[in-house]
Protein backbone atom coordinates (compact mmCIF):
# COMPACT_ATOMS: atom_id res chain seq x y z
CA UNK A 1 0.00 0.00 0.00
CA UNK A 2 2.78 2.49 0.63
CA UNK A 3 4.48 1.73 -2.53
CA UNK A 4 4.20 4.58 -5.32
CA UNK A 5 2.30 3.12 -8.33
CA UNK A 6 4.31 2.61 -11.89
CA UNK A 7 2.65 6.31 -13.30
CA UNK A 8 4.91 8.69 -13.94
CA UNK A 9 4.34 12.49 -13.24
CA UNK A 10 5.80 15.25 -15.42
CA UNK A 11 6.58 17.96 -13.39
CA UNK A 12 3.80 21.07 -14.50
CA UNK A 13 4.92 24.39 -14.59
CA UNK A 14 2.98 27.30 -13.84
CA UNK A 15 1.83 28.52 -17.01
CA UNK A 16 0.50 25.48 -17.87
CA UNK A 17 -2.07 25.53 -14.97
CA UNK A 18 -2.38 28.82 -16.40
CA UNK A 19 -3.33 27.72 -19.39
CA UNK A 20 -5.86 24.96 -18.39
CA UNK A 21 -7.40 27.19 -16.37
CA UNK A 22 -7.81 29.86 -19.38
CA UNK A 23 -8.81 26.76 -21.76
CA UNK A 24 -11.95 26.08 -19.21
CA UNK A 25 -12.73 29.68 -17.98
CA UNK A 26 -13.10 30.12 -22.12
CA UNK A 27 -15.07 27.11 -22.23
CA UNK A 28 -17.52 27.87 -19.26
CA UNK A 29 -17.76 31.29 -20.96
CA UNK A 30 -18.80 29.82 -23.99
CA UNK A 31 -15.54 31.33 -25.97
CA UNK A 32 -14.35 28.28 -27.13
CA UNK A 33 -18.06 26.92 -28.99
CA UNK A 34 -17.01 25.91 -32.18
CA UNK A 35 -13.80 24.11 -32.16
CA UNK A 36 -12.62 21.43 -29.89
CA UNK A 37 -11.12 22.42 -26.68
CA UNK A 38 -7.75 20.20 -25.86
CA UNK A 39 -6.09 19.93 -22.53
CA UNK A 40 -2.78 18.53 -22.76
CA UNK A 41 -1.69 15.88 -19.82
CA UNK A 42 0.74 18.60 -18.13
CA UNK A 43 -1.89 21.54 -18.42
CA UNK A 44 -4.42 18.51 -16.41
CA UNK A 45 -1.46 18.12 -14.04
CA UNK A 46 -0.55 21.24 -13.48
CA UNK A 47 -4.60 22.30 -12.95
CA UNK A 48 -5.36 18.83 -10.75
CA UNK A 49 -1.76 19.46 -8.63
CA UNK A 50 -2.86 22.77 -7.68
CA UNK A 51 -6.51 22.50 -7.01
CA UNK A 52 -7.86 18.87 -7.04
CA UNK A 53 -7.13 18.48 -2.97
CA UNK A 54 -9.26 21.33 -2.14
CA UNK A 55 -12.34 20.21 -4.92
CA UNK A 56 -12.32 16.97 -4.03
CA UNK A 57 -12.22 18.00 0.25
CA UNK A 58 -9.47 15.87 0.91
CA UNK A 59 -6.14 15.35 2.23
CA UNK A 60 -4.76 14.94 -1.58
CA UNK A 61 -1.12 15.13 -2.48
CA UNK A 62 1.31 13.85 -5.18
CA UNK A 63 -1.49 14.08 -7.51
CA UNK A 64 -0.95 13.11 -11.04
CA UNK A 65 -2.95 11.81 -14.09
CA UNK A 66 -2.23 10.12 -17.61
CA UNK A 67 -4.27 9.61 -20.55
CA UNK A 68 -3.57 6.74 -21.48
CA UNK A 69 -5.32 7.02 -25.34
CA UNK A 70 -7.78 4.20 -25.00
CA UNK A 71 -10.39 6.53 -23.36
CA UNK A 72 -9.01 5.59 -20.18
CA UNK A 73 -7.73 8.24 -17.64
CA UNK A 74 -5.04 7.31 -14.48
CA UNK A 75 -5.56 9.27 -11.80
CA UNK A 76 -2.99 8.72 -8.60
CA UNK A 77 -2.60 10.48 -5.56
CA UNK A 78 -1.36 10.48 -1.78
CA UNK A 79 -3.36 10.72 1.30
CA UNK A 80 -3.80 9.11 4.75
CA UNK A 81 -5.03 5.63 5.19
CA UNK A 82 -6.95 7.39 8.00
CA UNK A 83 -9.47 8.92 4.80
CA UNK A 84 -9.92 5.93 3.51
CA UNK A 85 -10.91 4.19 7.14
CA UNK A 86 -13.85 6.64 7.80
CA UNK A 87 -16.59 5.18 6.53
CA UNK A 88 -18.29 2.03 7.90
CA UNK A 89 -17.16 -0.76 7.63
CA UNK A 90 -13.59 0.32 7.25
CA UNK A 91 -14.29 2.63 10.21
CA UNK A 92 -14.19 -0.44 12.86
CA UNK A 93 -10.11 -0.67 11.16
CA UNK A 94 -9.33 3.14 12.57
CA UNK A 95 -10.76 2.31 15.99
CA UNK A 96 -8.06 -0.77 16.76
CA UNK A 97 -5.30 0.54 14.78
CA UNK A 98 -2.13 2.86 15.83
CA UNK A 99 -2.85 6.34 15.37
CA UNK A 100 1.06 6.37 13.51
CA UNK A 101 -0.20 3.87 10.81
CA UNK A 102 -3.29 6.03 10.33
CA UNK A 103 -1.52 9.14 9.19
CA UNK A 104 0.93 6.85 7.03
CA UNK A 105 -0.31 8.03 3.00
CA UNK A 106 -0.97 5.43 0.79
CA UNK A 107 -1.40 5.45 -3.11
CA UNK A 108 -4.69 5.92 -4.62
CA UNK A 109 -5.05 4.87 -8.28
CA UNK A 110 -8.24 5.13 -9.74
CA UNK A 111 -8.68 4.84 -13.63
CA UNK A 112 -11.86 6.28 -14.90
CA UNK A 113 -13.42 6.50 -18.51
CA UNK A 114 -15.24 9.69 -18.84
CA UNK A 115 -19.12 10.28 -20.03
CA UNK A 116 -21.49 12.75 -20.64
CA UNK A 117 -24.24 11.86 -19.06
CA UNK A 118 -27.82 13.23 -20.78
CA UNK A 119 -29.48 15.95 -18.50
CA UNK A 120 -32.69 14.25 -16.45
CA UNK A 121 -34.92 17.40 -17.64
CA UNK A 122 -34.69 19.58 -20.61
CA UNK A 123 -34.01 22.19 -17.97
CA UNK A 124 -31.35 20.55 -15.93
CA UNK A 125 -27.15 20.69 -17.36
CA UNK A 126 -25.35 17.98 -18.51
CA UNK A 127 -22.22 15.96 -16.04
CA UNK A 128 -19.61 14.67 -16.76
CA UNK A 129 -19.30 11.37 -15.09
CA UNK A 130 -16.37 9.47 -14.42
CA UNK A 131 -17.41 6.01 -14.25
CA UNK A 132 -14.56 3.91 -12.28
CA UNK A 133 -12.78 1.11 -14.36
CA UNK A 134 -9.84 0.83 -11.71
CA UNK A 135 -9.03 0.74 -8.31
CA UNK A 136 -5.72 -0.07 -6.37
CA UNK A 137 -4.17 1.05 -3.00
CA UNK A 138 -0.55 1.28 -3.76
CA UNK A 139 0.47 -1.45 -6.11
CA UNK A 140 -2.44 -3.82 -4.69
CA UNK A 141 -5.72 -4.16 -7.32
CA UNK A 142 -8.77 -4.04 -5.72
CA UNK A 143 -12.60 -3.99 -7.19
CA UNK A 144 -13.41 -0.90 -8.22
CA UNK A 145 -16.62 -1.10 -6.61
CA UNK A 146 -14.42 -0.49 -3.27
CA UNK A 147 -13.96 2.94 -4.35
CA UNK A 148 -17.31 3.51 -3.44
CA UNK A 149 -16.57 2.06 0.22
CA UNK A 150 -13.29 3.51 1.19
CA UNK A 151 -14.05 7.05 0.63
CA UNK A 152 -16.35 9.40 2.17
CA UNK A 153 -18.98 10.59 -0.31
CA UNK A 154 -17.86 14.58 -0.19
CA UNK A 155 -14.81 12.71 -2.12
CA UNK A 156 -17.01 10.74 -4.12
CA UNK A 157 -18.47 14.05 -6.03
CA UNK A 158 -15.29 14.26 -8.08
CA UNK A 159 -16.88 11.35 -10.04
CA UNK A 160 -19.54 13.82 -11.50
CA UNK A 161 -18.78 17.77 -12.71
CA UNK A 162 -21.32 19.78 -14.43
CA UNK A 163 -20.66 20.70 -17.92
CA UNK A 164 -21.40 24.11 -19.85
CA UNK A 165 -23.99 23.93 -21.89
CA UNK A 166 -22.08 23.82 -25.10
CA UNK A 167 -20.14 20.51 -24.18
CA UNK A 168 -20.93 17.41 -26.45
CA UNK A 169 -18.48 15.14 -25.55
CA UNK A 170 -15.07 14.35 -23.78
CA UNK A 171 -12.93 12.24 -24.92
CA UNK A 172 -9.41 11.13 -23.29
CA UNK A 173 -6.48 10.70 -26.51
CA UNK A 174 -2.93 9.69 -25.58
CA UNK A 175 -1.31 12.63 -23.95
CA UNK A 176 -4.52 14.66 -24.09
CA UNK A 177 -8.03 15.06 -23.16
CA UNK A 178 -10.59 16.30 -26.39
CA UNK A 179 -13.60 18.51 -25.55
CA UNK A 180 -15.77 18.54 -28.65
CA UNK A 181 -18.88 21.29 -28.79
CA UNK A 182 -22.21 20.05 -28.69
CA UNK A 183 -23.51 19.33 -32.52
């Protein structure tokens, strides 16, 4: 469990968080309508490095992702096996064990395939869901359906964004991630 996962992290520089951030601000501005929006794998590091601990309400560090190209997104970070013992049953595990091996952080790797998911009303916006292909806790593979169990569901929203209303589709490429317009 303590054992960093084989995904290797570019190191993001500033002005490519800059630049992701731009590249959605456009998008949720409804700028960037007509042609595909594209956000490179550093710009998504540099954004989710920055930013995804305090969106997702967790304890997140070392994040990284990689697009793998099959429409298949690796998502890894660090955080303390202590988050991932909160919920029942895992809870009964933070009761008996040492308070040191609860702040320990463990790898999280989730790999997720990404969907937009039809609105439930003509009124209501579109999400983005991330449906979970992958799970593992440092190098160990686990159901994904654990995911689900090990961490607290203000976590669990990161599975499901809303989208502007001129998003169609999203689609992950090797070494980038495609947002087409709506036709």
């Amino acid at each position: 469990m303590l054992q960093e996962p084989d995904l290797p992290a570019a190191a993001p520089t500033a002005a490519e968080g800059a630049r992701a951030q731009q590249k959605i601000f456009d998008l949720a501005r409804g700028r960037a309508r007509a042609e595909p929006v594209v956000l490179t794998e550093r710009e998504l590091n540099a954004l989710f490095s920055r930013h995804l601990a305090e969106m997702a309400d967790a304890p997140l560090t070392s994040v990284g992702v990689r697009l793998r190209g099959d429409g298949v997104a690796e998502v890894r970070a660090r955080l303390p096996l202590r988050h991932l013992t909160e919920e029942p049953p895992w809870s009964v595990i933070a009761q008996i064990a040492p308070a040191a091996w609860l702040e320990r952080p463990v790898w999280l790797r989730v790999t997720v395939r990404p969907r937009v998911e039809a609105p439930a009303a003509p009124s209501r916006r579109r999400h983005l869901r991330l449906d979970v292909q992958g799970l593992a806790v440092g190098r160990q593979r686990l159901p994904a359906v654990l995911l689900r169990l090990v961490l607290p569901p203000t976590t669990l929203r990161m599975l499901r964004w809303p989208l502007p209303d001129g998003v169609g589709a999203v689609t992950i490429e090797a070494g980038r991630a495609v947002i087409r317009p709506a036709s």
